[in-house]
N, C-alpha and C. Protein backbone atom coordinates (compact mmCIF):
# COMPACT_ATOMS: atom_id res chain seq x y z
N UNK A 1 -17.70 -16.65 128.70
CA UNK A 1 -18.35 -15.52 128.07
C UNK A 1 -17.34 -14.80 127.18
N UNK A 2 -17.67 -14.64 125.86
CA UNK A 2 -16.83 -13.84 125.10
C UNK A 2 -16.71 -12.30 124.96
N UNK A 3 -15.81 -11.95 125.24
CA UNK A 3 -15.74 -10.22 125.01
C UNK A 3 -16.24 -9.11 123.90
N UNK A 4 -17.45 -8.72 124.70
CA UNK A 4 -17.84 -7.73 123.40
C UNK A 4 -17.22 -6.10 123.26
N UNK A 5 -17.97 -5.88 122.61
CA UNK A 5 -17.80 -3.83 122.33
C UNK A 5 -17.68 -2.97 123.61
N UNK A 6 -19.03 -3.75 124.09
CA UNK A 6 -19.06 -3.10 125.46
C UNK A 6 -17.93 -2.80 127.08
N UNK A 7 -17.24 -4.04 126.54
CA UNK A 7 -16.26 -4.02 127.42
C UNK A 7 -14.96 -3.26 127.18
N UNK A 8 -14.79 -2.50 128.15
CA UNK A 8 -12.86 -2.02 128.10
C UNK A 8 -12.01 -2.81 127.28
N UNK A 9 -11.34 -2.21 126.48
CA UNK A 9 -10.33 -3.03 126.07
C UNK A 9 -9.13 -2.85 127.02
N UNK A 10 -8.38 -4.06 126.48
CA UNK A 10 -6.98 -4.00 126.92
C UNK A 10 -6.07 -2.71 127.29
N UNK A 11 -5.08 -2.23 128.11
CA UNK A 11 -4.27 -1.49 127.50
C UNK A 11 -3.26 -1.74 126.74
N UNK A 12 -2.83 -0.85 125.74
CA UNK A 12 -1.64 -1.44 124.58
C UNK A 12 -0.32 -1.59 125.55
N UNK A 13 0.16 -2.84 125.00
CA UNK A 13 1.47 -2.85 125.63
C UNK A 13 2.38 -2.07 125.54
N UNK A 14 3.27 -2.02 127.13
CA UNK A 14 4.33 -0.86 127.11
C UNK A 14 5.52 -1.19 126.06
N UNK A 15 6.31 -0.61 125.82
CA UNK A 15 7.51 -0.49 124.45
C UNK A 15 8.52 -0.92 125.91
N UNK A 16 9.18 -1.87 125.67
CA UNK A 16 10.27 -2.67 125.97
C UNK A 16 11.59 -1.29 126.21
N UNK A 17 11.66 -0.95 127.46
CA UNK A 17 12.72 -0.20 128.01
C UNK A 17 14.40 -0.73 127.65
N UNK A 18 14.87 -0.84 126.64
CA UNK A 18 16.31 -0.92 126.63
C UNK A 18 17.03 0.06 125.89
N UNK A 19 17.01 1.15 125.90
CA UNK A 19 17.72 1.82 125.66
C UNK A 19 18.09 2.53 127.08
N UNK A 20 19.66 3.05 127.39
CA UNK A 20 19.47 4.15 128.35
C UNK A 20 20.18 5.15 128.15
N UNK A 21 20.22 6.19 129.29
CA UNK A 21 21.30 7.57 128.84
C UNK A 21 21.77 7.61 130.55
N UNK A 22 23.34 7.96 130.49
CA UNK A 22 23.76 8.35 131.83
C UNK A 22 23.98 9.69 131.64
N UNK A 23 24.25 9.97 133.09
CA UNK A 23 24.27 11.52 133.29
C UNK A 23 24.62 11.55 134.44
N UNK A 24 25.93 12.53 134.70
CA UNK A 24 27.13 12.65 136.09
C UNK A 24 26.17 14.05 136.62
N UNK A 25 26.18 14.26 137.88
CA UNK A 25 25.44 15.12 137.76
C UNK A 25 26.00 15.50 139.63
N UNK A 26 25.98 16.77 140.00
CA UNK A 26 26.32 17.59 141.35
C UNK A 26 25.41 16.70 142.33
N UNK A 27 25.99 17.06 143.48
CA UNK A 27 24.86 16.47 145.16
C UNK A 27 23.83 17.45 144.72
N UNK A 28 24.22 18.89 144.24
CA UNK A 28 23.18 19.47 144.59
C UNK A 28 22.13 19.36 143.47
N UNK A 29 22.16 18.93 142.40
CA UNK A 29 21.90 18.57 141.29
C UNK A 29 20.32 17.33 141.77
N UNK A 30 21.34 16.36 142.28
CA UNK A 30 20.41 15.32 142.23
C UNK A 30 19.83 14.99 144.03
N UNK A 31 19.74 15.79 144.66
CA UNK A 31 19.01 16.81 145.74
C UNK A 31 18.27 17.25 145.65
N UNK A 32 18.04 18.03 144.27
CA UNK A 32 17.05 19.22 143.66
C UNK A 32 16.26 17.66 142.84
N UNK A 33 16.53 17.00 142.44
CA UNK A 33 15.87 16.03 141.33
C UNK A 33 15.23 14.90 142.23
N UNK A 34 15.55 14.97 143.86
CA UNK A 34 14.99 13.85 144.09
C UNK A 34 14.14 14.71 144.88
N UNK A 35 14.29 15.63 145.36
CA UNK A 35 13.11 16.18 146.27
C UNK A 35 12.05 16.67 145.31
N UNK A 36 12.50 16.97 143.94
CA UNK A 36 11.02 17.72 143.15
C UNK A 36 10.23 15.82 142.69
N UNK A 37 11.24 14.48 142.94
CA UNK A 37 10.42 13.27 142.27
C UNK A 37 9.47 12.99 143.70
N UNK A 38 9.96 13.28 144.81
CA UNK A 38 9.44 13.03 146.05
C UNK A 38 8.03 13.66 146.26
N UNK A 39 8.01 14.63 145.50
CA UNK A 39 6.82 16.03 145.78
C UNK A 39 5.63 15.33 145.00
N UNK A 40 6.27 14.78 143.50
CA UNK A 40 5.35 13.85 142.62
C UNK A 40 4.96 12.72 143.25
N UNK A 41 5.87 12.11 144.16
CA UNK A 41 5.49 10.92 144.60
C UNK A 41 6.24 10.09 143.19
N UNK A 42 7.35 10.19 142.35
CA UNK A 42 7.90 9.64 141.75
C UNK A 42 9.09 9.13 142.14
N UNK A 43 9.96 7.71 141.23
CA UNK A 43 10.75 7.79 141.59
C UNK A 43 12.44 8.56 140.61
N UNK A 44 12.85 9.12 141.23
CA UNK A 44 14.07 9.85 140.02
C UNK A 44 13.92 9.84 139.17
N UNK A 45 14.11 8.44 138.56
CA UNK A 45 14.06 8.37 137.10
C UNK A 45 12.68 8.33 136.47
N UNK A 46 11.46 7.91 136.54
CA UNK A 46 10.58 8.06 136.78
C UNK A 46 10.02 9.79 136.28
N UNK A 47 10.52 10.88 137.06
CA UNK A 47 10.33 11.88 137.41
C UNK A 47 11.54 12.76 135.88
N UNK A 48 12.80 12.11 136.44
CA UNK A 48 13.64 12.56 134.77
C UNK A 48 12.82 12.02 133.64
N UNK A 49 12.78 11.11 133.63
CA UNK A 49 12.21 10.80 132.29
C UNK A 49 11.12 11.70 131.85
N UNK A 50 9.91 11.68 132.74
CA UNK A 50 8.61 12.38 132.34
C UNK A 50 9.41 14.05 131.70
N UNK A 51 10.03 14.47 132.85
CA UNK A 51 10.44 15.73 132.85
C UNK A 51 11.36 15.51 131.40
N UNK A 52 11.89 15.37 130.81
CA UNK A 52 12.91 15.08 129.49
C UNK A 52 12.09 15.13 128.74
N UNK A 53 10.69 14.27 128.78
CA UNK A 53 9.70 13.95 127.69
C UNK A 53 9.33 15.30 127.29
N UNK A 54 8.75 15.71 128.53
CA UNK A 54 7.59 17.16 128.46
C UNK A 54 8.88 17.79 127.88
N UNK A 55 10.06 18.34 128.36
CA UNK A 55 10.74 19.08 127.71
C UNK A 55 10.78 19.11 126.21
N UNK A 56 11.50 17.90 125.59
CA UNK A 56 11.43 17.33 124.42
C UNK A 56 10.66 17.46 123.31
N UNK A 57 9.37 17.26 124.00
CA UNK A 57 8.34 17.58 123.47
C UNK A 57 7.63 19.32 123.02
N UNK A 58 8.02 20.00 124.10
CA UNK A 58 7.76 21.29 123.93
C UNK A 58 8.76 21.82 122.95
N UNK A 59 10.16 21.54 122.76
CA UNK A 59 11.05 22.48 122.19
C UNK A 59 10.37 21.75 121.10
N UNK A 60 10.29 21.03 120.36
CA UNK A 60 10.18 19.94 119.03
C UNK A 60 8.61 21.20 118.66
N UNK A 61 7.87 21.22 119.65
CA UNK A 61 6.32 21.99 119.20
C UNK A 61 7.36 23.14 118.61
N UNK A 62 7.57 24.48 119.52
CA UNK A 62 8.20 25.59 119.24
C UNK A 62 9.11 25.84 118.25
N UNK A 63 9.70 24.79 117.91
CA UNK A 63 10.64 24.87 116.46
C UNK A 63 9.74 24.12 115.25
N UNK A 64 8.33 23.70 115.45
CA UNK A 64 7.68 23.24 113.89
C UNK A 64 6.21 24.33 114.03
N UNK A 65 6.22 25.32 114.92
CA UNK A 65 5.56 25.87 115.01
C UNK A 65 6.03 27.31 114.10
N UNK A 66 5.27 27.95 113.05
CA UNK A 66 5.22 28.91 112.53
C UNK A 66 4.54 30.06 112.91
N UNK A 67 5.49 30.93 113.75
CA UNK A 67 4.58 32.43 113.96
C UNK A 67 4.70 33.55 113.18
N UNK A 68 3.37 34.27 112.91
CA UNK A 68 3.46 35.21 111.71
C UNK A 68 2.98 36.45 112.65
N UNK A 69 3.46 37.63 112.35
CA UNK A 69 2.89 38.70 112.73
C UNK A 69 1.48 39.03 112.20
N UNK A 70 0.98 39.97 112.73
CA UNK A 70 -0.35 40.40 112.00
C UNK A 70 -0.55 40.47 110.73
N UNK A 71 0.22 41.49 110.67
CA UNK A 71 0.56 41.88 109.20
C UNK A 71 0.93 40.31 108.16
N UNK A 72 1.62 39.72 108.38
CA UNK A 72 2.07 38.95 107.38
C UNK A 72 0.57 37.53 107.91
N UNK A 73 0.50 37.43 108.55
CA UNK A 73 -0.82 36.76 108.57
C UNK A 73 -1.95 37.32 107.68
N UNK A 74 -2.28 37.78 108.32
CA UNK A 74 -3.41 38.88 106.89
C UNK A 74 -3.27 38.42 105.54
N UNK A 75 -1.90 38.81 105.44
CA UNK A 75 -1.09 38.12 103.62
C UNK A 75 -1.46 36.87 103.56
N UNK A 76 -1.20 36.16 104.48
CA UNK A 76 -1.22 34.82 103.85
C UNK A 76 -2.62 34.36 103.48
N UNK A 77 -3.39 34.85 104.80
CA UNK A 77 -4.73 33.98 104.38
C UNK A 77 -5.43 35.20 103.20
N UNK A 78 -5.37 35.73 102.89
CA UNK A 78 -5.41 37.10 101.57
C UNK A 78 -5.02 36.13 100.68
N UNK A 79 -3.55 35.63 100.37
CA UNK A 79 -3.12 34.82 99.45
C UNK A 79 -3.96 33.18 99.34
N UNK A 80 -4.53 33.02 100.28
CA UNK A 80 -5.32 31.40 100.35
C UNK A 80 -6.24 31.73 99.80
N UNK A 81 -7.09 32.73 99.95
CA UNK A 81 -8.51 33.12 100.04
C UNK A 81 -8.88 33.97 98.55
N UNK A 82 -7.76 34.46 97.99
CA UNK A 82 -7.39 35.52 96.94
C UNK A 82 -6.08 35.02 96.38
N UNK A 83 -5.92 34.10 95.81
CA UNK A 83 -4.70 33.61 94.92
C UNK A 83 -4.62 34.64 93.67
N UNK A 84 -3.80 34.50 93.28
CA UNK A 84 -3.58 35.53 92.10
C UNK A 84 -3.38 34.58 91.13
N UNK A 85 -3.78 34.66 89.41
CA UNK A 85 -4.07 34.01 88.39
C UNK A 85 -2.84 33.22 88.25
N UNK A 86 -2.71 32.22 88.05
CA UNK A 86 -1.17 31.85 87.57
C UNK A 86 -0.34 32.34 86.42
N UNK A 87 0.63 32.59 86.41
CA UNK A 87 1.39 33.04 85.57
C UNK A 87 1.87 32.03 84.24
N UNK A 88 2.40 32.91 83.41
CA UNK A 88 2.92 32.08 81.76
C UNK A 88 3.55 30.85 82.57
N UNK A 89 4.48 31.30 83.48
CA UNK A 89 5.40 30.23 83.41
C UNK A 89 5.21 29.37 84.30
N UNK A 90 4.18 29.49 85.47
CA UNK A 90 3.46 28.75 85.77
C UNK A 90 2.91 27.42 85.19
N UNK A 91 2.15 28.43 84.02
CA UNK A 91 1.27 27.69 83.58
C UNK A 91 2.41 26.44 82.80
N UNK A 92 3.33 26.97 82.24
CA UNK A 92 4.13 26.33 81.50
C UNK A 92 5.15 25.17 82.31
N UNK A 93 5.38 25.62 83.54
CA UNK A 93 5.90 24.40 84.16
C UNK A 93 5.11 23.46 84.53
N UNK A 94 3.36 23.59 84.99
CA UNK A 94 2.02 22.59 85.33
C UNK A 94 1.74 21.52 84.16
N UNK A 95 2.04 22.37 82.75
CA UNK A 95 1.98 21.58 81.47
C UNK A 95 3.22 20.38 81.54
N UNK A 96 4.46 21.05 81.47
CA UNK A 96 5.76 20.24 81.55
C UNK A 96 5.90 19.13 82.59
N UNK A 97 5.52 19.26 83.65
CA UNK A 97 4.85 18.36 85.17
C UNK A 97 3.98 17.54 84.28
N UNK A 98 2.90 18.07 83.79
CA UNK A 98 1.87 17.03 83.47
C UNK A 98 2.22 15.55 82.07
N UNK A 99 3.22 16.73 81.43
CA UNK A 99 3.84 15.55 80.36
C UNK A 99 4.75 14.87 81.10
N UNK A 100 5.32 15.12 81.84
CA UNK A 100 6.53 14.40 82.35
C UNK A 100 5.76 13.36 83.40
N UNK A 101 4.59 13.34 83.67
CA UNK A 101 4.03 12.30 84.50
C UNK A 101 3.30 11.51 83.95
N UNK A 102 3.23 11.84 82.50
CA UNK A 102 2.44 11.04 81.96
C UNK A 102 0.93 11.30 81.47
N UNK A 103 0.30 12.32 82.41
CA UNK A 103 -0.84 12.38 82.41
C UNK A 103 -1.42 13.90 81.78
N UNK A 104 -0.50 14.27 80.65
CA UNK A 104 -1.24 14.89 79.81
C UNK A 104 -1.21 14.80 78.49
């Protein structure tokens, strides 16, 4: 029988683990790291890794994340919503862009 739509697909294969990172670390250190992988039911590394990811992942959000106060929010979408006319030199660099690409 051949596999249709209807059926589950595959899962995508995992990415080939060879890279690694060491890390020297206190008794009490990796005490604290095996009893919080134990609580998961993980194992250490297992438990570092996820935990590195989520970290990783959050600082990477918080530094491409843009926060605006009220006030300067307001402005902006004011400025999206209400652009102001373009200017001479505007206009004069859109012209210069457009010859220089060819397409005016």
């Amino acid at each position: 029988m051949l596999p249709t739509d209807t059926h589950k697909s595959a899962k995508p294969a995992k990415a080939a683990r060879t890279d690694r990172i060491d890390a020297r670390l206190t008794t009490d250190q990796k005490e604290l790291l095996e009893h919080a992988a134990a609580l998961q039911g993980r194992t250490v590394t297992a438990f570092v890794l996820a935990s590195a990811e989520e970290a990783a992942l959050k600082t990477i959000r918080e530094h491409e994340t843009i926060r605006l106060s009220e006030r300067d929010r307001e402005a902006f979408i004011d400025a999206l919503l209400n652009p102001p006319p373009p200017s001479k030199r505007l206009r004069a660099a859109a012209v210069a862009y457009l010859k220089e690409m060819g397409t005016a």
